[in-house]
N, C-alpha and C. Protein backbone atom coordinates (compact mmCIF):
# COMPACT_ATOMS: atom_id res chain seq x y z
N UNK A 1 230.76 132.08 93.66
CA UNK A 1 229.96 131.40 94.66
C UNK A 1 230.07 132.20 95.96
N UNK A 2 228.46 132.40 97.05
CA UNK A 2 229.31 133.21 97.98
C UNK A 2 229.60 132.50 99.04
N UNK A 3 230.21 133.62 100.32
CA UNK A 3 230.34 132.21 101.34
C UNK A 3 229.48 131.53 102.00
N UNK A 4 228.35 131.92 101.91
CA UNK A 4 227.57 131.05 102.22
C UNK A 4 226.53 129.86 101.50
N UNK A 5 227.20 129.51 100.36
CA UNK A 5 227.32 128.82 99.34
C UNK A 5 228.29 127.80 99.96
N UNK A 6 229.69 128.05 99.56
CA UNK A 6 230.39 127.52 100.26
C UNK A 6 230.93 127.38 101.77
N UNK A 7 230.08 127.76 102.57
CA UNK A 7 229.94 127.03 104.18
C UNK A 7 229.29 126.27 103.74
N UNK A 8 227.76 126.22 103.33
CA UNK A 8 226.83 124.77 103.16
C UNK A 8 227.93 123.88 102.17
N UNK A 9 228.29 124.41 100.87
CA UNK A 9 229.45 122.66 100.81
C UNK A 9 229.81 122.40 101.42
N UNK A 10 230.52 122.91 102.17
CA UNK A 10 231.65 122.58 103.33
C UNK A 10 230.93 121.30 104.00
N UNK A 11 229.96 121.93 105.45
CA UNK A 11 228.94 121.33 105.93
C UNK A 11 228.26 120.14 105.04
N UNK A 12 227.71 119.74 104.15
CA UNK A 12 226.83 118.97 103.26
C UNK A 12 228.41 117.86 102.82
N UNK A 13 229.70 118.19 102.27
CA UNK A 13 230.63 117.59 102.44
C UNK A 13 231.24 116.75 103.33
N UNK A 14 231.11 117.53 104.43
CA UNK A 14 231.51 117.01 106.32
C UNK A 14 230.69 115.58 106.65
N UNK A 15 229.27 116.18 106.58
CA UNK A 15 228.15 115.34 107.34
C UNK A 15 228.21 113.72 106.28
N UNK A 16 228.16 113.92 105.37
CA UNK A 16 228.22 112.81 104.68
C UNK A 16 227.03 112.33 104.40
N UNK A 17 225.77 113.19 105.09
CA UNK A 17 224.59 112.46 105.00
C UNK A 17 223.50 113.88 104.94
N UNK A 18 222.28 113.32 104.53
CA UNK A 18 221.21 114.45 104.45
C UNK A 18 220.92 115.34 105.97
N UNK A 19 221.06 116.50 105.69
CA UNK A 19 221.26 117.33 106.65
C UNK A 19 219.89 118.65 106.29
N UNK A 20 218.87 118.83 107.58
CA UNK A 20 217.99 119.33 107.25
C UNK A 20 218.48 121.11 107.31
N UNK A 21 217.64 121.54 106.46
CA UNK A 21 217.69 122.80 105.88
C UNK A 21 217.69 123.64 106.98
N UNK A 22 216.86 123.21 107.92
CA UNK A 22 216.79 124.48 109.16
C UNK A 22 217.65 124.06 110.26
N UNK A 23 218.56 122.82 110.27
CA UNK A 23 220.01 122.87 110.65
C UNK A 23 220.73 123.64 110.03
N UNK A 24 220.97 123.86 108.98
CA UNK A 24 221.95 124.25 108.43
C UNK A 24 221.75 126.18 108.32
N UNK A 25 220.61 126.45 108.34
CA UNK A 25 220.36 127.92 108.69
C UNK A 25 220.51 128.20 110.03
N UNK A 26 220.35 127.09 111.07
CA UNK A 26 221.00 127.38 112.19
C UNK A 26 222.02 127.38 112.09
N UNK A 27 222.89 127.07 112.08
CA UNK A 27 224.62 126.66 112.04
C UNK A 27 225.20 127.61 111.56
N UNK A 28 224.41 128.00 110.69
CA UNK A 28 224.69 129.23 109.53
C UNK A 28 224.78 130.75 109.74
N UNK A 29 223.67 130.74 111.28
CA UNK A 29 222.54 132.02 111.54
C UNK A 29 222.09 132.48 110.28
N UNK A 30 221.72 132.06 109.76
CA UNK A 30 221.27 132.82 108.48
C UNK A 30 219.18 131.91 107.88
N UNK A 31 218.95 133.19 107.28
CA UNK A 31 217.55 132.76 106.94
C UNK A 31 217.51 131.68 106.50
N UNK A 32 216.37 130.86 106.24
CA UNK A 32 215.92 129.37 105.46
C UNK A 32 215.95 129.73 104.28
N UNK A 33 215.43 131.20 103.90
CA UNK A 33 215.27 131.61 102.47
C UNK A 33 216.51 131.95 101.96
N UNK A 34 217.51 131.95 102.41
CA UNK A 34 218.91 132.23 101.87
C UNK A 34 219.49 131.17 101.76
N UNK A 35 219.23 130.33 102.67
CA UNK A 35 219.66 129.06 102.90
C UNK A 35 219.01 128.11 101.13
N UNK A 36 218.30 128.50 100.99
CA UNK A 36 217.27 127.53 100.40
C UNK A 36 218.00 128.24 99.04
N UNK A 37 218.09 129.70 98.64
CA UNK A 37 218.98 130.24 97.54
C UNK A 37 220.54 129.79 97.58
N UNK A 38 220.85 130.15 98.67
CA UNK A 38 222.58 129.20 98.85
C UNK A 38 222.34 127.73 97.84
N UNK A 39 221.22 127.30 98.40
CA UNK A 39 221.39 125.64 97.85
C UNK A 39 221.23 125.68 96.34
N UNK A 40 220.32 126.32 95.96
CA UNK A 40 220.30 126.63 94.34
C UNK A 40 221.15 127.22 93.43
N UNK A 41 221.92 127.91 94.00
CA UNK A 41 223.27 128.28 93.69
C UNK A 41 224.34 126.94 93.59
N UNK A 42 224.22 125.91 94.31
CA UNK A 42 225.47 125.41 94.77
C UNK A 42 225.17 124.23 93.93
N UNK A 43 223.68 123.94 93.16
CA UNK A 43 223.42 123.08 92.79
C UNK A 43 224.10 123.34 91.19
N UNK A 44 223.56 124.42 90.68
CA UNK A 44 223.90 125.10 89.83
C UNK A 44 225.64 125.10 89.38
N UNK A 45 226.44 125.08 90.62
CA UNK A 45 227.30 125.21 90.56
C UNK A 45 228.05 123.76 90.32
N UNK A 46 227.06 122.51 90.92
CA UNK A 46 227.85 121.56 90.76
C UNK A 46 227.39 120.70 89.45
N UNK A 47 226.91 121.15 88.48
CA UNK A 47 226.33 120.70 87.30
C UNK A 47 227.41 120.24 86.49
N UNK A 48 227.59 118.87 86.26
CA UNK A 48 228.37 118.29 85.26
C UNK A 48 229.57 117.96 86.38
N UNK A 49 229.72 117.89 87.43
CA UNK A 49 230.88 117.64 87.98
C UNK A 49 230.69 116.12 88.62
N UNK A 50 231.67 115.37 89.48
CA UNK A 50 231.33 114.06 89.82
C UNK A 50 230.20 114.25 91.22
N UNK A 51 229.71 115.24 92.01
CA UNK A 51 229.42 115.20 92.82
C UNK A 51 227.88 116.36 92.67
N UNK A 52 226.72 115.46 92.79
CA UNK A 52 224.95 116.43 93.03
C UNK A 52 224.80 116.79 93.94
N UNK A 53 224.00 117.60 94.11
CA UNK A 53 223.14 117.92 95.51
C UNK A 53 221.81 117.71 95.38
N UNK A 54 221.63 116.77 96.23
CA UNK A 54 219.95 116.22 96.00
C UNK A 54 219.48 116.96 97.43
N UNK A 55 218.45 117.40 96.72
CA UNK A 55 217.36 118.42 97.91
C UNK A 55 215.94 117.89 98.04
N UNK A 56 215.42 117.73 99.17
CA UNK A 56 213.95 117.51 99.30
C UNK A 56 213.48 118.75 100.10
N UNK A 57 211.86 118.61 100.35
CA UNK A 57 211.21 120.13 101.15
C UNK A 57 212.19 120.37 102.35
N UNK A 58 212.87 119.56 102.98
CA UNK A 58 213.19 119.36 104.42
C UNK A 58 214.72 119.87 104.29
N UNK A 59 215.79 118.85 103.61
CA UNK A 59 216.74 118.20 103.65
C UNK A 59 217.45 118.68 102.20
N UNK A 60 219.07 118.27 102.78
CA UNK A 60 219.81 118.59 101.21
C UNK A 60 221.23 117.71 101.56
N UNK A 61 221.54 117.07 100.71
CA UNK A 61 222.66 115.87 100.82
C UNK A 61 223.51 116.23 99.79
N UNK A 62 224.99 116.11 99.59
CA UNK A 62 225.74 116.17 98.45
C UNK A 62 225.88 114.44 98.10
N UNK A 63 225.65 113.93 96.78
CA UNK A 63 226.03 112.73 96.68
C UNK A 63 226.77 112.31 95.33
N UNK A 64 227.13 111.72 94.96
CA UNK A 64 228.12 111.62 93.83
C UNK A 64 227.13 111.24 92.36
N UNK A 65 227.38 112.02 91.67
CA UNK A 65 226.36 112.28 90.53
C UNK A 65 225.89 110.83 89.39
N UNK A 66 224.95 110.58 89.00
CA UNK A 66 224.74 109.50 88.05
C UNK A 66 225.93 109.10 87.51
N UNK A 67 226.70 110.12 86.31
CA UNK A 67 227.73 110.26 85.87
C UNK A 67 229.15 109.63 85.86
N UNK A 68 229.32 108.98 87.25
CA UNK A 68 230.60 108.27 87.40
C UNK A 68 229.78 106.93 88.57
N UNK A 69 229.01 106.86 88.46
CA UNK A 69 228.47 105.49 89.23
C UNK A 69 228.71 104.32 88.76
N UNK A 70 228.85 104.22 87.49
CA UNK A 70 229.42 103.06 87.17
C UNK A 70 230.98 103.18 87.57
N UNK A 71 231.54 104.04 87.53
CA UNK A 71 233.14 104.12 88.10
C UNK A 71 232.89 103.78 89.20
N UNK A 72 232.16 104.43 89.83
CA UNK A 72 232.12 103.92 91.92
C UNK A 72 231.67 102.13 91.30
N UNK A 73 230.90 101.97 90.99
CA UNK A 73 230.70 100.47 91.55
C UNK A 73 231.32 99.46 91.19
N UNK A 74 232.67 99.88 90.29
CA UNK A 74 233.81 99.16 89.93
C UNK A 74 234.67 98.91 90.87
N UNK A 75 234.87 100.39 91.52
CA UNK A 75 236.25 100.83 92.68
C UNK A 75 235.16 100.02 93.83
N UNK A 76 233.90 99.83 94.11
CA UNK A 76 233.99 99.37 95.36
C UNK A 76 233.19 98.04 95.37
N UNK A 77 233.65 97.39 94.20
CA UNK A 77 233.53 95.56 93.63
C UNK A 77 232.38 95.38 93.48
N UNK A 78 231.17 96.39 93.09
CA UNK A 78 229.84 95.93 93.12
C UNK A 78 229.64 95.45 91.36
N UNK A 79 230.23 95.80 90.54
CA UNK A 79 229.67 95.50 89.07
C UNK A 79 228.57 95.23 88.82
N UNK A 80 227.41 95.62 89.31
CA UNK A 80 226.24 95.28 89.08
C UNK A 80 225.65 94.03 89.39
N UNK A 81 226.59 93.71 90.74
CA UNK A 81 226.04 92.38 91.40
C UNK A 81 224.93 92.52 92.00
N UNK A 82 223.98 91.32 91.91
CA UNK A 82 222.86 91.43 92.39
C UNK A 82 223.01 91.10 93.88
N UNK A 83 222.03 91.97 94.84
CA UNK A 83 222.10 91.93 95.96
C UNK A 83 222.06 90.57 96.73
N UNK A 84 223.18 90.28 98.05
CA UNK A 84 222.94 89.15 98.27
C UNK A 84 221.68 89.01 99.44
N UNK A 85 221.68 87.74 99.53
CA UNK A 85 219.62 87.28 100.66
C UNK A 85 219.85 88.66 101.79
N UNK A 86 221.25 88.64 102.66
CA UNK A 86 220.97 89.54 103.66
C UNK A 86 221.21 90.83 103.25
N UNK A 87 221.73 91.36 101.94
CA UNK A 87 221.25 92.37 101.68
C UNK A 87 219.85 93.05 101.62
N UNK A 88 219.28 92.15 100.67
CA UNK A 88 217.86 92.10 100.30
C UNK A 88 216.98 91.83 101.73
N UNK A 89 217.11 91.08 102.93
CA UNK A 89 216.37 91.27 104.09
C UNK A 89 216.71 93.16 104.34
N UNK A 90 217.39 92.94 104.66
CA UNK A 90 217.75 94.55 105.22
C UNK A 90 217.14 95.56 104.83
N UNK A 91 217.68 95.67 103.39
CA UNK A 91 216.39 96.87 102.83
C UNK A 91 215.32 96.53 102.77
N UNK A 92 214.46 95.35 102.81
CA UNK A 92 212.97 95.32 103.00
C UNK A 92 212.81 95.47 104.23
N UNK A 93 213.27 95.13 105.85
CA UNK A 93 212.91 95.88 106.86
C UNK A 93 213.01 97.09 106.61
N UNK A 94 214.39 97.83 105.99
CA UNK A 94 214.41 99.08 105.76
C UNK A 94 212.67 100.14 105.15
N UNK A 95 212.69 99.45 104.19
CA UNK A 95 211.40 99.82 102.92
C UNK A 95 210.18 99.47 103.55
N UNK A 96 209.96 99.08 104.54
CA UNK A 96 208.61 98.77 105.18
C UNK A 96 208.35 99.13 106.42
N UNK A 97 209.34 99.34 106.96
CA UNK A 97 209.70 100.17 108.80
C UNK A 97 210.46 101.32 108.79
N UNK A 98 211.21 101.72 107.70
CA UNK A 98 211.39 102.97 107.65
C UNK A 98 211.10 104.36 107.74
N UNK A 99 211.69 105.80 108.61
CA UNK A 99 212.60 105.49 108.83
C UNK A 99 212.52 104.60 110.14
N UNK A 100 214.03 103.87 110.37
CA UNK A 100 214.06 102.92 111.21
C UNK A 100 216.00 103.31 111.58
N UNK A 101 215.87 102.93 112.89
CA UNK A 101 217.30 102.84 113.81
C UNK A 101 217.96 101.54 113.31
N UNK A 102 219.32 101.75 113.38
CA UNK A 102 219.91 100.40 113.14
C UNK A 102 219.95 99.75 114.71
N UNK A 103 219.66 99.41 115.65
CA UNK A 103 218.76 98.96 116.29
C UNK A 103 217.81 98.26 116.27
N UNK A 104 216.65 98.84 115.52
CA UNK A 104 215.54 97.61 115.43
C UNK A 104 215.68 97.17 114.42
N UNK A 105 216.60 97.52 113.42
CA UNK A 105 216.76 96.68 112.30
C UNK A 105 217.24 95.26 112.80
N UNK A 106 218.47 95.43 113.45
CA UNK A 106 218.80 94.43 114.47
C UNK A 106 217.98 93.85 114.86
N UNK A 107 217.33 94.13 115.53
CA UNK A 107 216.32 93.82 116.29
C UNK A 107 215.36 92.79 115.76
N UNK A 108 214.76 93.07 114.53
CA UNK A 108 214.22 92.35 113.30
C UNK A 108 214.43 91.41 112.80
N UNK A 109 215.73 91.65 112.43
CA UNK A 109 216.80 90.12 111.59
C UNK A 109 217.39 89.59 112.52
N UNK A 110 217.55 89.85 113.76
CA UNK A 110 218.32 89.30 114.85
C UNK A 110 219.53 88.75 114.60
N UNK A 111 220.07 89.86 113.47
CA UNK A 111 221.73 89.73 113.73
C UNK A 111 222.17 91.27 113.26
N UNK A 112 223.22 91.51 114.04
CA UNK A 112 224.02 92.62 113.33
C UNK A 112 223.71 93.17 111.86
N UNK A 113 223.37 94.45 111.42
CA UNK A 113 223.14 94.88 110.38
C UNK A 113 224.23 95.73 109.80
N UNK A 114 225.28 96.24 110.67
CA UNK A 114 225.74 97.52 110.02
C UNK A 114 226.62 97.35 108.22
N UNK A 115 227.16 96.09 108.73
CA UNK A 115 227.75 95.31 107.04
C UNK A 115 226.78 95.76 106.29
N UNK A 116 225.55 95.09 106.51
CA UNK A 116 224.42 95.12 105.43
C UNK A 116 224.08 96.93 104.85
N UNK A 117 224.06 97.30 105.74
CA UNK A 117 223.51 99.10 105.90
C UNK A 117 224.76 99.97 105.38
N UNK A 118 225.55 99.47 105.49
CA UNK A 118 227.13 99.89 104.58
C UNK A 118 226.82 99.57 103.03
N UNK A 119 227.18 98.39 102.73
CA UNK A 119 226.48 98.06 101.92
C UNK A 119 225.82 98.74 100.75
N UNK A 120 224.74 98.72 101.22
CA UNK A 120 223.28 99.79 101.18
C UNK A 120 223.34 100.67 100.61
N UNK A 121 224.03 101.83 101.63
CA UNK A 121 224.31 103.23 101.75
C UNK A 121 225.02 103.42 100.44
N UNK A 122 226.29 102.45 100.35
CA UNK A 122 227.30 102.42 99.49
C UNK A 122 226.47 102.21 97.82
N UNK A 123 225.62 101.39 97.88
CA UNK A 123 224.56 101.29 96.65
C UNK A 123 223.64 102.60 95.95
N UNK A 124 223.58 103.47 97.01
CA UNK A 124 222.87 104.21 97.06
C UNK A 124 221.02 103.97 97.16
N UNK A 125 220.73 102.78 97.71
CA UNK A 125 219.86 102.05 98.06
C UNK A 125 219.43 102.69 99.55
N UNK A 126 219.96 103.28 100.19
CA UNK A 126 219.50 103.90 101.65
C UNK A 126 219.73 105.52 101.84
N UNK A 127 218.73 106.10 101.99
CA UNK A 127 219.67 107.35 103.09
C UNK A 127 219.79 107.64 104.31
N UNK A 128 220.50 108.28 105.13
CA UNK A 128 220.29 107.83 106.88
C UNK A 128 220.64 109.73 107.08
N UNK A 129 219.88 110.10 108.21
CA UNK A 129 219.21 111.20 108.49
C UNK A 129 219.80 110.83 109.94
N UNK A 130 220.01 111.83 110.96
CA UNK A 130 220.21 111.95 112.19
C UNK A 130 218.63 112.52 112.81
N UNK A 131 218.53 112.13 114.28
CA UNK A 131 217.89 112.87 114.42
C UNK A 131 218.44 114.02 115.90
N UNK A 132 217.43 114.72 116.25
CA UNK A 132 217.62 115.63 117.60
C UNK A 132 219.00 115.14 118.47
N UNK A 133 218.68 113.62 118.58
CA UNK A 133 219.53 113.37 119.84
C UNK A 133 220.49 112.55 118.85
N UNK A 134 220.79 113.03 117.50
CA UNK A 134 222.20 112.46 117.07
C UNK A 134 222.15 110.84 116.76
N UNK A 135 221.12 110.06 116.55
CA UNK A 135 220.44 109.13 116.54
C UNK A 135 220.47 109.08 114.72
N UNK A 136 220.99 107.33 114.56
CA UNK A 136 220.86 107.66 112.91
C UNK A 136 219.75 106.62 112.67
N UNK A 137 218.71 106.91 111.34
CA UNK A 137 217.37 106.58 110.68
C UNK A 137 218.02 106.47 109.69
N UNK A 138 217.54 105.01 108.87
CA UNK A 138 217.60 104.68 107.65
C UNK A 138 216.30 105.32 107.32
N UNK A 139 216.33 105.12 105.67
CA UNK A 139 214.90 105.09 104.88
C UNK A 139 215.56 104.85 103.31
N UNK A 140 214.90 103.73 102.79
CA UNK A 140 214.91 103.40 101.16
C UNK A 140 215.01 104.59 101.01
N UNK A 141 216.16 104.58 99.55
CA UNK A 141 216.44 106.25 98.59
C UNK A 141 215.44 106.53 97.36
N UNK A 142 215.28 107.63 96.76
CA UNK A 142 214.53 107.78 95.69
C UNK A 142 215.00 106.68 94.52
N UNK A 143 216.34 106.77 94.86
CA UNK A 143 216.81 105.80 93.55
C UNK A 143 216.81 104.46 93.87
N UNK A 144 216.35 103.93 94.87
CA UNK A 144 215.71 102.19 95.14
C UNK A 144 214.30 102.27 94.51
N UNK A 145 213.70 103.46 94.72
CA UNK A 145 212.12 103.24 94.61
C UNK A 145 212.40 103.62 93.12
N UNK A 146 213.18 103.94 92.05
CA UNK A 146 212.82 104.12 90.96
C UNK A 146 213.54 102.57 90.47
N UNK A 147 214.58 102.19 91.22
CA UNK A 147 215.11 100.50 90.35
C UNK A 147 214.22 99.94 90.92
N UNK A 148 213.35 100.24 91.80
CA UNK A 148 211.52 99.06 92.36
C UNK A 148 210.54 99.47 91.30
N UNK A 149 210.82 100.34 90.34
CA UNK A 149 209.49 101.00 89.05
C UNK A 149 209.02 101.73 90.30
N UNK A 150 208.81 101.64 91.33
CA UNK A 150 208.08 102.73 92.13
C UNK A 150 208.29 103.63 92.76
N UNK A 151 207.07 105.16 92.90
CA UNK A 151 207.64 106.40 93.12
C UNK A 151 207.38 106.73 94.39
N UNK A 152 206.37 105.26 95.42
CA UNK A 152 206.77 106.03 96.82
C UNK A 152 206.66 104.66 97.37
N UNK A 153 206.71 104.34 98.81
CA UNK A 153 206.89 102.89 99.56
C UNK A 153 205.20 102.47 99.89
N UNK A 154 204.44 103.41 99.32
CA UNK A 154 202.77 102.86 99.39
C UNK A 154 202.90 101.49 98.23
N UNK A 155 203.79 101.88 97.07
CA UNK A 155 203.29 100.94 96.05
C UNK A 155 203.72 99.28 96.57
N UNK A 156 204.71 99.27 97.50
CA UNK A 156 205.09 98.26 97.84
C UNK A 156 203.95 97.43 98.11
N UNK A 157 204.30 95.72 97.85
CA UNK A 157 203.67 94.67 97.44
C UNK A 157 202.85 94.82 99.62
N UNK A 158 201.79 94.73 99.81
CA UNK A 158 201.23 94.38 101.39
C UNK A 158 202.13 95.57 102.08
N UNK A 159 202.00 96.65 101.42
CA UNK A 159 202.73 97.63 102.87
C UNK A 159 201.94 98.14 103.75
N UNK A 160 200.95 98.54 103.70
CA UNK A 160 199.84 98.82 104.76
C UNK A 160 200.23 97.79 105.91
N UNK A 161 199.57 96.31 105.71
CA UNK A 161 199.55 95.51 106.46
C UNK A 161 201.28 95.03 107.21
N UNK A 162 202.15 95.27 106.08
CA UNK A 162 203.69 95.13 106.68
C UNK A 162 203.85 95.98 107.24
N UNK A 163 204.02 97.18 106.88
CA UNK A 163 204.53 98.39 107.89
C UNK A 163 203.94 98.52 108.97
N UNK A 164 202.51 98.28 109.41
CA UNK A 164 202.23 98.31 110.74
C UNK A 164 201.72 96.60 111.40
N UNK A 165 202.90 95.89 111.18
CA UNK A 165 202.55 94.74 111.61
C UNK A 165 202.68 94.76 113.27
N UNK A 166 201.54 93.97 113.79
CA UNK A 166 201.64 94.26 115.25
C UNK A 166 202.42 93.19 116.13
N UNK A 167 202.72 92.13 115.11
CA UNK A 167 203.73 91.61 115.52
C UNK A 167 205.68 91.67 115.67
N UNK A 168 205.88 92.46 114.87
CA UNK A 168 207.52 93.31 114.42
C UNK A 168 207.23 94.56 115.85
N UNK A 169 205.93 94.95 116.03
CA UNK A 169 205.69 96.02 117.04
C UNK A 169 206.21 95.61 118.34
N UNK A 170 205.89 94.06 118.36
CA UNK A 170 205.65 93.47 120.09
C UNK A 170 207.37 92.92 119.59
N UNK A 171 208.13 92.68 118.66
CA UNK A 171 209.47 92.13 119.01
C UNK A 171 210.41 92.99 119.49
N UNK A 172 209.40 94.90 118.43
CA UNK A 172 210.59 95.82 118.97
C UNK A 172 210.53 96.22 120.51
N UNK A 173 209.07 96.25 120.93
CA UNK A 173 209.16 96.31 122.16
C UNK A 173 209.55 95.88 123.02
N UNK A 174 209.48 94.32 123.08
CA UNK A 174 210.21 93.19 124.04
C UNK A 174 211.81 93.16 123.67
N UNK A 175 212.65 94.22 122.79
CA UNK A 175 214.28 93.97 122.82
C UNK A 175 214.76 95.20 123.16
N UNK A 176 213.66 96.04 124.08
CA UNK A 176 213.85 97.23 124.30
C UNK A 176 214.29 97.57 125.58
């Protein structure tokens, strides 16, 4: 593996969360296109082990592989419990206002979310992205939209009309 293989584990290990590609070629000084081979290498490299690297056009996250998920959701008491009501609020603000600040999630349910968004995260039901100013964004994971049968947040039941409701617009504005 070279080292710049292993700087991006390192980094993708650290962050704990999806970290975009042309961060990490910054950080790196190094090209996007090396960057983008680093990652294919490292993916390669982590095949069959407890821990993936899931990559999109943008972004690349290390996350703990299909493979031992039923082990994680033993060690962290989920057994395939079904989500409770304020779970299930959460990720549907999540899945319809996403991405979204834990802030207006707040903002929304008008109580504290981070339990819920722990939770979540921990399900593998969310991913959360930083942005510029270090600012963290939820957004439903690929693997919510495949336990929803669906492959993007259009299929969701009224999302047009939910996601740009102009009333959730005027609550985020007025707690601003």
């Amino acid at each position: 593996m070279t080292s710049l293989t292993q700087h991006i584990e390192a980094l993708l290990f650290t962050a704990g969360e999806a970290v975009s590609i042309s961060d990490l070629a910054q950080l790196l000084s190094a090209p996007e296109q090396d960057v983008q081979a680093a990652l294919g290498e490292l993916a390669q490299h982590l095949e069959g082990h407890a821990l993936a690297l899931v990559t999109t056009a943008t972004h690349a996250q290390l996350v703990t592989s299909g493979s031992v998920a039923e082990f994680l959701a033993q060690f962290a008491g989920q057994d395939g419990k079904e989500l409770s009501r304020a779970a299930m609020e959460t990720l549907s603000v999540i899945a319809y206002r996403g991405p979204i600040s834990r802030y207006d999630i707040d903002a929304i349910r008008g109580v504290d979310s981070r339990r819920m968004i722990r939770q979540l995260l921990l399900r593998g039901l969310l991913h959360q992205t930083r942005t510029a100013a270090h600012a963290s964004l939820y957004d439903i994971s690929e693997d919510a939209l495949m336990q929803l049968g669906i492959t993007n947040k259009k299929e969701l039941p009224q999302f047009e009309a939910l996601s740009k409701s102009e009333h959730i617009d005027q609550l985020l504005n007025s707690s601003k």
